[in-house]
PDB file of N, CA and C in Angstrom:
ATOM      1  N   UNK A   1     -80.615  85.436 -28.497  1.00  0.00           N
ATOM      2  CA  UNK A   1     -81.822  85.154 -29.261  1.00  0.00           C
ATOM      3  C   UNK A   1     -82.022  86.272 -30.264  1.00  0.00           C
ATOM      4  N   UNK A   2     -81.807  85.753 -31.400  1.00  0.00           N
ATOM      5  CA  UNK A   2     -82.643  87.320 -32.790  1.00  0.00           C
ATOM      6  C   UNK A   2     -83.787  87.183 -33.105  1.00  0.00           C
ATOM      7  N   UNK A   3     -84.104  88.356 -32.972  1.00  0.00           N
ATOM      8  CA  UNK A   3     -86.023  88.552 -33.167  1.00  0.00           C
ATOM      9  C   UNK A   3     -86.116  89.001 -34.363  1.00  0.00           C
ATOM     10  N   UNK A   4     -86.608  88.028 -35.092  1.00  0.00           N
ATOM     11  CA  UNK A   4     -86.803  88.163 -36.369  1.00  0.00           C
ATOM     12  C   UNK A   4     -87.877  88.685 -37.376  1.00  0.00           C
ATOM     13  N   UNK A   5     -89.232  88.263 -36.318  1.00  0.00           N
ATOM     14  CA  UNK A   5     -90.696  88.584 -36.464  1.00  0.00           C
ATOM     15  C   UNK A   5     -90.892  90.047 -35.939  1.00  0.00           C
ATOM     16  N   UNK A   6     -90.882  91.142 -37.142  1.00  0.00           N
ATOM     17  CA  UNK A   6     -91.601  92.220 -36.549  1.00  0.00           C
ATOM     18  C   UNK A   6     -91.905  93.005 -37.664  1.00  0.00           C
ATOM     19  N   UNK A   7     -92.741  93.574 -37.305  1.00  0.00           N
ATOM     20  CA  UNK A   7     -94.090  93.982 -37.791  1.00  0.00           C
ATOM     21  C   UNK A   7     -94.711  95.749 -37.242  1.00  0.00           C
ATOM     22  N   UNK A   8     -94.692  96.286 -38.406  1.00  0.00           N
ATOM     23  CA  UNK A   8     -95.377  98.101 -37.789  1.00  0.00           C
ATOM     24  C   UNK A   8     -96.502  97.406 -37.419  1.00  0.00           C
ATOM     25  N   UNK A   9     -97.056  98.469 -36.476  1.00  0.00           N
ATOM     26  CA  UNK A   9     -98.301  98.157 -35.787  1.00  0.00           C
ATOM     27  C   UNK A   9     -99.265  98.560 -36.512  1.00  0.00           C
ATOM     28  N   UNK A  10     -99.200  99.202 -37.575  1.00  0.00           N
ATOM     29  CA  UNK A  10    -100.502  98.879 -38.600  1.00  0.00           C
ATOM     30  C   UNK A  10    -100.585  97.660 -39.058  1.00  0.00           C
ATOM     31  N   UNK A  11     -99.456  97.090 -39.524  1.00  0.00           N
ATOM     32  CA  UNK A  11     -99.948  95.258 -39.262  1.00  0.00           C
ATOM     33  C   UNK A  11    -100.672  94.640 -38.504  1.00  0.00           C
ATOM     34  N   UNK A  12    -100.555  95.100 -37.063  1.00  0.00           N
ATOM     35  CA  UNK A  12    -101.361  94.624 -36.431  1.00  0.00           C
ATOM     36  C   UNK A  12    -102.165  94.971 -35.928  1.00  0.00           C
ATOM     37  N   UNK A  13    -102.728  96.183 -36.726  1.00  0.00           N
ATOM     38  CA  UNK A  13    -104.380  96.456 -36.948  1.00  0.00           C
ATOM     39  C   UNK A  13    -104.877  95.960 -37.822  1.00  0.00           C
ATOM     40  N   UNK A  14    -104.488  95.893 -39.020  1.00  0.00           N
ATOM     41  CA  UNK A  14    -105.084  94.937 -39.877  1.00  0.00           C
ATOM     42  C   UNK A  14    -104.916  93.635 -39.930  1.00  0.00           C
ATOM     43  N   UNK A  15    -104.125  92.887 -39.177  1.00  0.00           N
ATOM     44  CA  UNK A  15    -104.131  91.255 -38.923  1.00  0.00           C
ATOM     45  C   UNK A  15    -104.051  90.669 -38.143  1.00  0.00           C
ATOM     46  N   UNK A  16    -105.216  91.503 -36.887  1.00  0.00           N
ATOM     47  CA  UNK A  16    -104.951  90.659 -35.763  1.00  0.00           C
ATOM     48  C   UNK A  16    -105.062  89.559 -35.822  1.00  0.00           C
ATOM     49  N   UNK A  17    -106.239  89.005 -36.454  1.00  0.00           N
ATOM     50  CA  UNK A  17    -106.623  87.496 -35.860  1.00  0.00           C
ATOM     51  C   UNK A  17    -105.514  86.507 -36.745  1.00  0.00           C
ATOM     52  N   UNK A  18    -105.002  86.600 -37.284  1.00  0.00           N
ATOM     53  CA  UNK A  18    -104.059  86.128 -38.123  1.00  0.00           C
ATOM     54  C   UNK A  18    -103.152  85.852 -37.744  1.00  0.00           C
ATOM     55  N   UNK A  19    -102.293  87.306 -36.721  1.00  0.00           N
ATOM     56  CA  UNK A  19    -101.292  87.304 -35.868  1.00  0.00           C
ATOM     57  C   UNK A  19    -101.298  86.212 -34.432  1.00  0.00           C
ATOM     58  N   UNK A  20    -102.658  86.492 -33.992  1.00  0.00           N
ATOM     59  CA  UNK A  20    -102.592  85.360 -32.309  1.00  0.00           C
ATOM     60  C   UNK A  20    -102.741  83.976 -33.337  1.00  0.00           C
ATOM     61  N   UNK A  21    -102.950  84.000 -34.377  1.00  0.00           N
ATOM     62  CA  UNK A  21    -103.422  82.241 -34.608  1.00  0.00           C
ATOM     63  C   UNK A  21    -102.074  82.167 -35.087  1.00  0.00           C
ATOM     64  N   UNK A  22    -100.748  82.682 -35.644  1.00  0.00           N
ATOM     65  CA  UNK A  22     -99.711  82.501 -36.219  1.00  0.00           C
ATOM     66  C   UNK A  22     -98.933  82.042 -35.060  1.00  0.00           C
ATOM     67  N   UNK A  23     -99.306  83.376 -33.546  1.00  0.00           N
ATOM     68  CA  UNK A  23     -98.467  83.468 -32.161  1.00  0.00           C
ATOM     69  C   UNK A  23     -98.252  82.061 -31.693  1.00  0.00           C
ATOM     70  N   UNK A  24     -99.393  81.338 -31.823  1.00  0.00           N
ATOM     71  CA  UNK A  24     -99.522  80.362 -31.119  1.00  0.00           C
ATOM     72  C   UNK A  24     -99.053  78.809 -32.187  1.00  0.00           C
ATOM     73  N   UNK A  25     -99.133  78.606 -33.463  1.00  0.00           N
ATOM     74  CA  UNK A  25     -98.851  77.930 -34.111  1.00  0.00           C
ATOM     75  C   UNK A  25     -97.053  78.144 -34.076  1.00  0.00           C
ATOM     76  N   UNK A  26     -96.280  78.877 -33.979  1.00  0.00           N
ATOM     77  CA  UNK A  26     -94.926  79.667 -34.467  1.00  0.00           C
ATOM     78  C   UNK A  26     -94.085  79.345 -33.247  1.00  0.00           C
ATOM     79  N   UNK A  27     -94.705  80.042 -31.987  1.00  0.00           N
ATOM     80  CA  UNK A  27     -94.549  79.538 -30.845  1.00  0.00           C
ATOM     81  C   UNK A  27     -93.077  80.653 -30.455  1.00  0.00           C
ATOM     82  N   UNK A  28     -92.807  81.809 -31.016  1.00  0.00           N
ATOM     83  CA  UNK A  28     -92.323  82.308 -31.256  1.00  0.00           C
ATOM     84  C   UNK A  28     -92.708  84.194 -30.861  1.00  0.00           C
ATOM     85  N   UNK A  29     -92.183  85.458 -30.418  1.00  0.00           N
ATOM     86  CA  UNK A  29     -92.553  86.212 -30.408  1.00  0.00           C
ATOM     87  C   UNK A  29     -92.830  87.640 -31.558  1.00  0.00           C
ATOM     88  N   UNK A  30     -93.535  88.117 -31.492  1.00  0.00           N
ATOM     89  CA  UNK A  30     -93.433  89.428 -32.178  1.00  0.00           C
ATOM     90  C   UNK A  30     -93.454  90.057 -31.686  1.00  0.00           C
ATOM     91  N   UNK A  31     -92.327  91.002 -32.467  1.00  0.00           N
ATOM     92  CA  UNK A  31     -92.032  92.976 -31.798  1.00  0.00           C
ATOM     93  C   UNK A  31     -92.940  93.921 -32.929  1.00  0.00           C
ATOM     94  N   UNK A  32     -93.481  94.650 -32.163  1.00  0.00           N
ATOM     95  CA  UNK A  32     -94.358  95.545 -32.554  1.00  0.00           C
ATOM     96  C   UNK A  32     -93.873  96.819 -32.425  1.00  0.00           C
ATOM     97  N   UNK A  33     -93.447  97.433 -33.797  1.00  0.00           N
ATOM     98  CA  UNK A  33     -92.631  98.973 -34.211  1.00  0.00           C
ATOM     99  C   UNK A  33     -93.686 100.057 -34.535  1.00  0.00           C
ATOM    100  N   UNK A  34     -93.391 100.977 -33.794  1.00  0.00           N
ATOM    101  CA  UNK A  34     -93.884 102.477 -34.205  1.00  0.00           C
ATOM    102  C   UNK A  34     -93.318 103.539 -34.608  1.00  0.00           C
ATOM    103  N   UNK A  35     -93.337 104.161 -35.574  1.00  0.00           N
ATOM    104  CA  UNK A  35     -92.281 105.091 -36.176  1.00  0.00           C
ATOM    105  C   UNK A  35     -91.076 104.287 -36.358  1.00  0.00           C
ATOM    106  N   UNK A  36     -90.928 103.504 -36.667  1.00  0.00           N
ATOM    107  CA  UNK A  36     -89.666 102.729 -37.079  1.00  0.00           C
ATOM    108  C   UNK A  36     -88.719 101.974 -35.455  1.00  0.00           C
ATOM    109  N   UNK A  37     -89.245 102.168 -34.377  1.00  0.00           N
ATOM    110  CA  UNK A  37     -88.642 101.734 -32.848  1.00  0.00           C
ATOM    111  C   UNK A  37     -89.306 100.900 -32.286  1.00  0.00           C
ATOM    112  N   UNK A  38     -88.910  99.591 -31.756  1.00  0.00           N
ATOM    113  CA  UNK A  38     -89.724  98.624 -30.984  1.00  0.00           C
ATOM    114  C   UNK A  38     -90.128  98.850 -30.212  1.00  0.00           C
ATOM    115  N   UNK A  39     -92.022  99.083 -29.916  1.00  0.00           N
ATOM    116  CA  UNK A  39     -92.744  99.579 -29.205  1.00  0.00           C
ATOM    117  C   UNK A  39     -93.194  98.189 -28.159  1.00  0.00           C
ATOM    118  N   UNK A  40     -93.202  97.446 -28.442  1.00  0.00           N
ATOM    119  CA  UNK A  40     -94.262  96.000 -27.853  1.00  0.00           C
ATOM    120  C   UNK A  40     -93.334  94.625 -28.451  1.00  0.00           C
ATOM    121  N   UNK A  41     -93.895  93.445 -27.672  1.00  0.00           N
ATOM    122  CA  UNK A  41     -93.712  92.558 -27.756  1.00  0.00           C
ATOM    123  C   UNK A  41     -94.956  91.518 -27.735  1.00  0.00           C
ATOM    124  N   UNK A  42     -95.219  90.901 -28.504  1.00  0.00           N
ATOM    125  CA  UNK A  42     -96.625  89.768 -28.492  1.00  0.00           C
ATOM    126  C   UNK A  42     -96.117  88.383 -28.519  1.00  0.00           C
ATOM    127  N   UNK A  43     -96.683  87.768 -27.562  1.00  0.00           N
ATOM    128  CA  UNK A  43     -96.157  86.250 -27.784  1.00  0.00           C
ATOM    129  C   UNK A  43     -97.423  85.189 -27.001  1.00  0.00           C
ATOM    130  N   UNK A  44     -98.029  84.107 -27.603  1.00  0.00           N
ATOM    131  CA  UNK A  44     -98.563  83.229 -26.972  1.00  0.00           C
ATOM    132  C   UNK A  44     -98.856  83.124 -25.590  1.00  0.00           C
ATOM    133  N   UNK A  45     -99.924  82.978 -25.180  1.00  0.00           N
ATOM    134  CA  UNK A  45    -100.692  82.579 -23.658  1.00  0.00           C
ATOM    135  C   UNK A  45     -98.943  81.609 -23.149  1.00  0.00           C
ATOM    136  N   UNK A  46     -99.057  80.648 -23.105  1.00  0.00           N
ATOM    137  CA  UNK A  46     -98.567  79.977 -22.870  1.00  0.00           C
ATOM    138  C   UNK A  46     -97.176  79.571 -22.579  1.00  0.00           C
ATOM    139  N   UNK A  47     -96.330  80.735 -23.697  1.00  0.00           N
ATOM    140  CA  UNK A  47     -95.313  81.259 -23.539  1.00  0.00           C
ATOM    141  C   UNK A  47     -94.715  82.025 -22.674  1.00  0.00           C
ATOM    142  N   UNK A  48     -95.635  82.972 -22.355  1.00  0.00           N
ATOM    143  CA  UNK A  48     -95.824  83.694 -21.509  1.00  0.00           C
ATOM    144  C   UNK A  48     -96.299  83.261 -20.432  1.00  0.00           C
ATOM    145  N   UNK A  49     -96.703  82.734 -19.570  1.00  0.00           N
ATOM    146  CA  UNK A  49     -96.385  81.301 -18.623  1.00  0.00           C
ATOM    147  C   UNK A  49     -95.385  80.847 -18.076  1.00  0.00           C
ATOM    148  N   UNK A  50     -94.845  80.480 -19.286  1.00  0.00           N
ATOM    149  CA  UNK A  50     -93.496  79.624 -19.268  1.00  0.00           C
ATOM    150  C   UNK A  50     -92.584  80.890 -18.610  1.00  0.00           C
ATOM    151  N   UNK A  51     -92.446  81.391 -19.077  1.00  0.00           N
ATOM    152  CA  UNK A  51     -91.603  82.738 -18.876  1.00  0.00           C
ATOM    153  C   UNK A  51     -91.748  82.904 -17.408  1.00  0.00           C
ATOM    154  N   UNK A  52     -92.836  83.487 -17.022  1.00  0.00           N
ATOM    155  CA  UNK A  52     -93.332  84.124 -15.973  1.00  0.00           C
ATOM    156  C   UNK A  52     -92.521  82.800 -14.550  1.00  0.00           C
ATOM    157  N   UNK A  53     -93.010  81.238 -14.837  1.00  0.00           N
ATOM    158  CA  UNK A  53     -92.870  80.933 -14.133  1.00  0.00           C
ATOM    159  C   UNK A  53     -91.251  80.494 -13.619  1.00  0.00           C
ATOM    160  N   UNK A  54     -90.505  80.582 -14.959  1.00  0.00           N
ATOM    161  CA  UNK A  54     -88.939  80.646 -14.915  1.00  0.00           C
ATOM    162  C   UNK A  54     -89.014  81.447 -14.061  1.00  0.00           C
ATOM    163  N   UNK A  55     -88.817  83.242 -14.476  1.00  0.00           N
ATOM    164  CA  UNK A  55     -88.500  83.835 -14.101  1.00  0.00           C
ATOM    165  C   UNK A  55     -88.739  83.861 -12.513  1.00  0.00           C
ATOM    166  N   UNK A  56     -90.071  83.801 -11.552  1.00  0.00           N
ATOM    167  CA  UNK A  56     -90.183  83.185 -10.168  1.00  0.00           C
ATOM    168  C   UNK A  56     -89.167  82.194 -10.111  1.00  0.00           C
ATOM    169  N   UNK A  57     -88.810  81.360 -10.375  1.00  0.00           N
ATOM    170  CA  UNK A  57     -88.042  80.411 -10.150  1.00  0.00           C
ATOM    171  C   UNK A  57     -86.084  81.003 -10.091  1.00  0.00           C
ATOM    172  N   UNK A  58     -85.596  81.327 -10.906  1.00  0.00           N
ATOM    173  CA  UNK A  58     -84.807  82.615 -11.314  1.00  0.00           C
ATOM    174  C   UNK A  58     -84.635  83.306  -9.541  1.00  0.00           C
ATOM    175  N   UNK A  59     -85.692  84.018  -9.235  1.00  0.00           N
ATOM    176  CA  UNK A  59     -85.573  84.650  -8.319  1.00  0.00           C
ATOM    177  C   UNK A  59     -85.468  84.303  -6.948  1.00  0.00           C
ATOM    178  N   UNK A  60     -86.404  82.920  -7.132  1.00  0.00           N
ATOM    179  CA  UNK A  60     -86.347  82.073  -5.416  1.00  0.00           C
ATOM    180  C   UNK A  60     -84.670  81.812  -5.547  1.00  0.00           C
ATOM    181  N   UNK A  61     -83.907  81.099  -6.762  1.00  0.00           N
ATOM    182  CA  UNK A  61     -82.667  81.120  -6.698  1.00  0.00           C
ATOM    183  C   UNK A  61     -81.711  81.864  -6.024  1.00  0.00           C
ATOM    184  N   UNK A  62     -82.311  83.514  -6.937  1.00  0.00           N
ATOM    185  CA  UNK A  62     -81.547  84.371  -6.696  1.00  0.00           C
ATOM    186  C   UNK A  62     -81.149  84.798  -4.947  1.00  0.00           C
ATOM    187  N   UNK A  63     -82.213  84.683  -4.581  1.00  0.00           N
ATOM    188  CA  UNK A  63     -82.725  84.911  -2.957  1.00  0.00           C
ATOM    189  C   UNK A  63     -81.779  84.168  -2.076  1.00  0.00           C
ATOM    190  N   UNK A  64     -82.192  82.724  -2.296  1.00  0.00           N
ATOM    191  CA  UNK A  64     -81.467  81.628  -1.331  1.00  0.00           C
ATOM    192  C   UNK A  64     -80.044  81.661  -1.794  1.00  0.00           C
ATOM    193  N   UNK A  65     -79.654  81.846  -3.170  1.00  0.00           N
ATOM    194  CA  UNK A  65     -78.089  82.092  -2.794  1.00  0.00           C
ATOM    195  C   UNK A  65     -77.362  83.322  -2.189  1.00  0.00           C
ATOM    196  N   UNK A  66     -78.347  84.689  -2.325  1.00  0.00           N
ATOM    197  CA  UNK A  66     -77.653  85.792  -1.494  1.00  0.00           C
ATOM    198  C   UNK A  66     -77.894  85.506   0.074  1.00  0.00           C
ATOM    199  N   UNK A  67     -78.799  84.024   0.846  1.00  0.00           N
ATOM    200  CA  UNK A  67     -79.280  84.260   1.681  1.00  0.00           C
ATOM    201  C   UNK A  67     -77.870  82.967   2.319  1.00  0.00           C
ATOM    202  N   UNK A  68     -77.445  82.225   1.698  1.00  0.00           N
ATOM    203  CA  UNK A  68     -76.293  81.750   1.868  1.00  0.00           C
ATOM    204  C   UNK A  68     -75.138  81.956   2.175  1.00  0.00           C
ATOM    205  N   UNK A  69     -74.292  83.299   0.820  1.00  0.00           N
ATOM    206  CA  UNK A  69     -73.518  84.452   1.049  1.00  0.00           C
ATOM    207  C   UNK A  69     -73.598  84.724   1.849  1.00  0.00           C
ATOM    208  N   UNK A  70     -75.070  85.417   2.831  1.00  0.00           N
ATOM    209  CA  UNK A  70     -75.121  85.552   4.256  1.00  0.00           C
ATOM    210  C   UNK A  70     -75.046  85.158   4.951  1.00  0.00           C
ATOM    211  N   UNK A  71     -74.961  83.489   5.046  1.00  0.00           N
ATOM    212  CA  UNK A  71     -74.325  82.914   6.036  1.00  0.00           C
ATOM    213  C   UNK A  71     -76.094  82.487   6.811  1.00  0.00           C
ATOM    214  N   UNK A  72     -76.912  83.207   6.250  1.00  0.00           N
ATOM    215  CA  UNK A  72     -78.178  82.260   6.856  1.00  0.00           C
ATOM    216  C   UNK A  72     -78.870  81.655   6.442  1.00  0.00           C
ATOM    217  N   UNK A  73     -78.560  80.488   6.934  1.00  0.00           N
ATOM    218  CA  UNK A  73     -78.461  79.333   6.714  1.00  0.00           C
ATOM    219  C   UNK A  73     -78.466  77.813   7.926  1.00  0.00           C
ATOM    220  N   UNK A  74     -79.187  77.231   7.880  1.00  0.00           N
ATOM    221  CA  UNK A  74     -78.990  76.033   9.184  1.00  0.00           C
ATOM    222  C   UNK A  74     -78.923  74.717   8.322  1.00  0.00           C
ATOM    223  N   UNK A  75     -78.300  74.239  10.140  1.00  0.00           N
ATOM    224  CA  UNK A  75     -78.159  72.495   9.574  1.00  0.00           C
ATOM    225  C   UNK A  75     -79.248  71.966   9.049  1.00  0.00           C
ATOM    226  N   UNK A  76     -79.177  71.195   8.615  1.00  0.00           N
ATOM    227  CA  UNK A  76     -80.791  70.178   8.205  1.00  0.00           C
ATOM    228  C   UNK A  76     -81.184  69.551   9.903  1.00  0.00           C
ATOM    229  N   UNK A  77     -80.457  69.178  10.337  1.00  0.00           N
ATOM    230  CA  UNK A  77     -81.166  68.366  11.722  1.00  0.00           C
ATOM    231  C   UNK A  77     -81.802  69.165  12.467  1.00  0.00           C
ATOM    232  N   UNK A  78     -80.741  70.428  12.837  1.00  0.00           N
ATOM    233  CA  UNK A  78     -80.942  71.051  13.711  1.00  0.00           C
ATOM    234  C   UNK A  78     -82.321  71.959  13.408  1.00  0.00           C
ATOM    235  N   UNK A  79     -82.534  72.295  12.087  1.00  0.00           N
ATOM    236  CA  UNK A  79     -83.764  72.812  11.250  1.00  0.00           C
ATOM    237  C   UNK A  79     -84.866  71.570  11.976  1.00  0.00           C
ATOM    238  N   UNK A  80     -84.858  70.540  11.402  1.00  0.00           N
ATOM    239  CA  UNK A  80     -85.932  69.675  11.746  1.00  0.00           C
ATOM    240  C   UNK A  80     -86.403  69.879  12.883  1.00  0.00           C
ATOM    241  N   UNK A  81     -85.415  69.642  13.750  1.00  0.00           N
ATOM    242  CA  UNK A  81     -85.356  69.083  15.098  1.00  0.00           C
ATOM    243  C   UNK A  81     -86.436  70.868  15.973  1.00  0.00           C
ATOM    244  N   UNK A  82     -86.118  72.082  15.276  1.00  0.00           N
ATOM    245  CA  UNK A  82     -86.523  73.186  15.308  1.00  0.00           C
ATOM    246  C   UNK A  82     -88.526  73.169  15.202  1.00  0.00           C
ATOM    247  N   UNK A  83     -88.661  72.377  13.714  1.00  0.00           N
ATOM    248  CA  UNK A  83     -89.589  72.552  13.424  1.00  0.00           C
ATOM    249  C   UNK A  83     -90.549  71.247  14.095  1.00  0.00           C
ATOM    250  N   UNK A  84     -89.986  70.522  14.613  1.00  0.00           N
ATOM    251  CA  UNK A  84     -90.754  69.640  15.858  1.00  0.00           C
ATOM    252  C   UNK A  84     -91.156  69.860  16.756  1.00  0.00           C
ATOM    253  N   UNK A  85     -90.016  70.870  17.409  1.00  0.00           N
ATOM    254  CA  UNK A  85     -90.130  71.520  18.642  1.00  0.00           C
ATOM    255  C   UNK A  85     -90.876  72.676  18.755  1.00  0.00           C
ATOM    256  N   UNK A  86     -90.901  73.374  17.530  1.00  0.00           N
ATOM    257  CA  UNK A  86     -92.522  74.433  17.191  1.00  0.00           C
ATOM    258  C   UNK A  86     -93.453  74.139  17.192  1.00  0.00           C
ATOM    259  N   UNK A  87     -93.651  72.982  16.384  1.00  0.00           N
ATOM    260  CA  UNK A  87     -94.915  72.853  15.908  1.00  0.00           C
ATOM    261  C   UNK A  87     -95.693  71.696  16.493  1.00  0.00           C
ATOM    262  N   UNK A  88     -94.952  70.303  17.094  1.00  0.00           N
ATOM    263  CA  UNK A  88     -95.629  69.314  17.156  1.00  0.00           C
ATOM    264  C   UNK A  88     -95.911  69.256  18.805  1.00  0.00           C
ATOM    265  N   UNK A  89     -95.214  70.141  19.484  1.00  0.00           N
ATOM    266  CA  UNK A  89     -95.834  70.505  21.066  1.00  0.00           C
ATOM    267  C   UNK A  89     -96.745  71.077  21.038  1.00  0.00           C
ATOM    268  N   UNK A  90     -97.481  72.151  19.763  1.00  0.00           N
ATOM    269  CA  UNK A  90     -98.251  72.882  20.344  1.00  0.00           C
ATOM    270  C   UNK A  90     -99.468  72.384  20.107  1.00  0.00           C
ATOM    271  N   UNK A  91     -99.721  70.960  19.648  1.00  0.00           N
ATOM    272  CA  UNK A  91    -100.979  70.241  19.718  1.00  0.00           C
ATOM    273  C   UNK A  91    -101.356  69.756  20.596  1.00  0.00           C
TER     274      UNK A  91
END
């Protein structure tokens, strides 16, 4: 991905409201430079969302396949047959 949108952060003292109404129309992020080095990143509510909830998702992945590699892991029946025997005796 090239980040194309960026902007010294005196830009975005002088244009904030300009900037979140662009963020969100553009749908797209901005990097925010200080002394000439990318200090920040700004991007849409919503985007940021999106992101967030990949990334959880990303990680439950990441989890259950190292938890595989490990070998722990059960049958489906024998799982069921587990969670019957926990849970539906003790009513």
């Amino acid at each position: 991905m090239k980040l194309t949108n960026i902007k010294p952060v005196s830009y975005l003292k002088a244009h904030a409201s300009e900037i979140l109404r662009n963020l969100s129309e553009a749908g797209g992020p901005m990097i925010i430079t200080q002394n000439g080095e990318g200090k920040a990143v700004l991007q849409d509510i919503s985007t940021y969302e999106q992101t967030q909830e990949t990334l959880a998702l990303l990680k439950i992945l990441a989890l259950g396949r190292k938890q595989v590699e490990a070998g722990e892991v059960h049958d489906m029946d024998a799982a069921f047959e587990e969670i019957r025997r926990n849970h539906l005796t003790d009513e």
